[in-house]
Protein backbone atom coordinates (compact mmCIF):
# COMPACT_ATOMS: atom_id res chain seq x y z
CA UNK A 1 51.17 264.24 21.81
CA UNK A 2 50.90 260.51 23.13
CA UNK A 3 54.51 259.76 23.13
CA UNK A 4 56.79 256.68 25.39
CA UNK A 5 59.10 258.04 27.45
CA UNK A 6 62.41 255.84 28.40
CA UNK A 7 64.93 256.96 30.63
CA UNK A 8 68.41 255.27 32.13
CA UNK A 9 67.27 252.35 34.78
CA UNK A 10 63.40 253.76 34.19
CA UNK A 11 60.89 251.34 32.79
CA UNK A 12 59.07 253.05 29.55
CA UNK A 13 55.99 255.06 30.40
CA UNK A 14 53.11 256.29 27.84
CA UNK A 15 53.17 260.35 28.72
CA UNK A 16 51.50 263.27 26.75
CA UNK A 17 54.59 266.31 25.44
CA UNK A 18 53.52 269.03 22.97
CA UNK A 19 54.99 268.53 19.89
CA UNK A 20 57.72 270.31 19.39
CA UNK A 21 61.33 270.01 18.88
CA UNK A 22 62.82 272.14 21.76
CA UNK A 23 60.55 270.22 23.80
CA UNK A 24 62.42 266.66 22.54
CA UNK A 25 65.37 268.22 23.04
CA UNK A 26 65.01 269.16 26.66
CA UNK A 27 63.73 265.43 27.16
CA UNK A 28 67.08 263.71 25.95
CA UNK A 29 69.41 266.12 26.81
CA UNK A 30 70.30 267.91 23.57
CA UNK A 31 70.45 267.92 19.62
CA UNK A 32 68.35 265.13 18.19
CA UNK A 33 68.88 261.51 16.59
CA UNK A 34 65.60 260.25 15.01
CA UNK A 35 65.76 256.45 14.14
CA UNK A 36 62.84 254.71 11.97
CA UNK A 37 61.75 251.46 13.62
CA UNK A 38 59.38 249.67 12.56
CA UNK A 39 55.53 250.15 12.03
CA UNK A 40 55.75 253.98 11.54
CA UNK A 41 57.47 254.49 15.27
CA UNK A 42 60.67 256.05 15.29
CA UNK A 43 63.15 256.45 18.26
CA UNK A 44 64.40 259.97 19.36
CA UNK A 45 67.18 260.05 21.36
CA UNK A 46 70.80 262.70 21.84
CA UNK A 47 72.42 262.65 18.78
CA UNK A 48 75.87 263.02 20.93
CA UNK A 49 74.62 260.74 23.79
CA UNK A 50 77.80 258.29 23.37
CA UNK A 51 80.02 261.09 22.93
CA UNK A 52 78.96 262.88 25.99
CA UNK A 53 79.52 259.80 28.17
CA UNK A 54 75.84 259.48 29.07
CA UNK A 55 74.93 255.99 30.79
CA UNK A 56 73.37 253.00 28.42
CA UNK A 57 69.72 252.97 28.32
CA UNK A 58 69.35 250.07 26.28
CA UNK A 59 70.73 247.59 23.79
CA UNK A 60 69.21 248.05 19.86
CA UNK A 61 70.42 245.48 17.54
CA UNK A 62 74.48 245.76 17.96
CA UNK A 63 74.39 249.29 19.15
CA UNK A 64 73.29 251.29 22.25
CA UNK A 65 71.38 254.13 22.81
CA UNK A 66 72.59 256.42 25.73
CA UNK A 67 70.32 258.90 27.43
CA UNK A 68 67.12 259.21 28.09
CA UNK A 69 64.93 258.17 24.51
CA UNK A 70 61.18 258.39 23.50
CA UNK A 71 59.54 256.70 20.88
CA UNK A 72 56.94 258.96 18.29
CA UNK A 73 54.74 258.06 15.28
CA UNK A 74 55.78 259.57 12.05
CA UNK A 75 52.62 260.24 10.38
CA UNK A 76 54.71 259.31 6.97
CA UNK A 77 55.28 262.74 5.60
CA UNK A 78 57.79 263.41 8.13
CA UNK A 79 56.42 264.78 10.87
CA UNK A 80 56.00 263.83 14.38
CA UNK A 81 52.29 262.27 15.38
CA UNK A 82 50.78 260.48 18.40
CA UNK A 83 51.57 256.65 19.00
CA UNK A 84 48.44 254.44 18.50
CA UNK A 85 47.48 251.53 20.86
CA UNK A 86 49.13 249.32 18.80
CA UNK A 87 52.74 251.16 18.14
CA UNK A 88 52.42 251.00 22.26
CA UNK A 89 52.04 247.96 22.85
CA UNK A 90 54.89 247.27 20.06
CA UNK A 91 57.18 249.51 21.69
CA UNK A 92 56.32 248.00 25.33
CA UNK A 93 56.45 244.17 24.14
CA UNK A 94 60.89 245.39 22.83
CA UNK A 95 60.90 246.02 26.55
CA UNK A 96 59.23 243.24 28.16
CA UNK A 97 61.29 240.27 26.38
């Protein structure tokens, strides 16, 4: 699955993980927060990331997100799905501003 793929002091990267959840959770360190942005992309990063003391990865609105985070495509019935092209360059263009 086409997924982005941003860790602490890392720039995003486009990568390729199977779909699945242990697999998501191994990526940001433990149980799961999954956070609807915009365009069908949602944001996937440790649920206890702030608790845990993990560094800031980035600012979101008034709030941070700590830990290493990818962003998905929710194919609208709930489930996990590739990013297109254009959820990419959404994503990227957050990062590049």
């Amino acid at each position: 699955m086409k997924i982005i793929l941003k860790e602490v002091s890392q720039e995003p990267k486009v990568t390729e993980v199977e779909n699945n959840l242990q697999v998501f959770q191994t990526l940001v360190g433990g149980y799961i927060e999954v956070v609807s942005i915009d365009l069908g992309v949602c944001l996937v990063c440790n649920e206890e990331g702030k608790l845990q003391g993990l560094p800031v990865n980035f600012g979101l609105g008034h709030d941070t997100i700590n830990g290493t985070a990818i962003f998905v495509a929710d194919n609208g019935k709930g489930d996990f799905t590739d990013l297109t092209d254009e959820q990419i360059d959404f994503v990227m263009s957050a990062f590049n501003n």
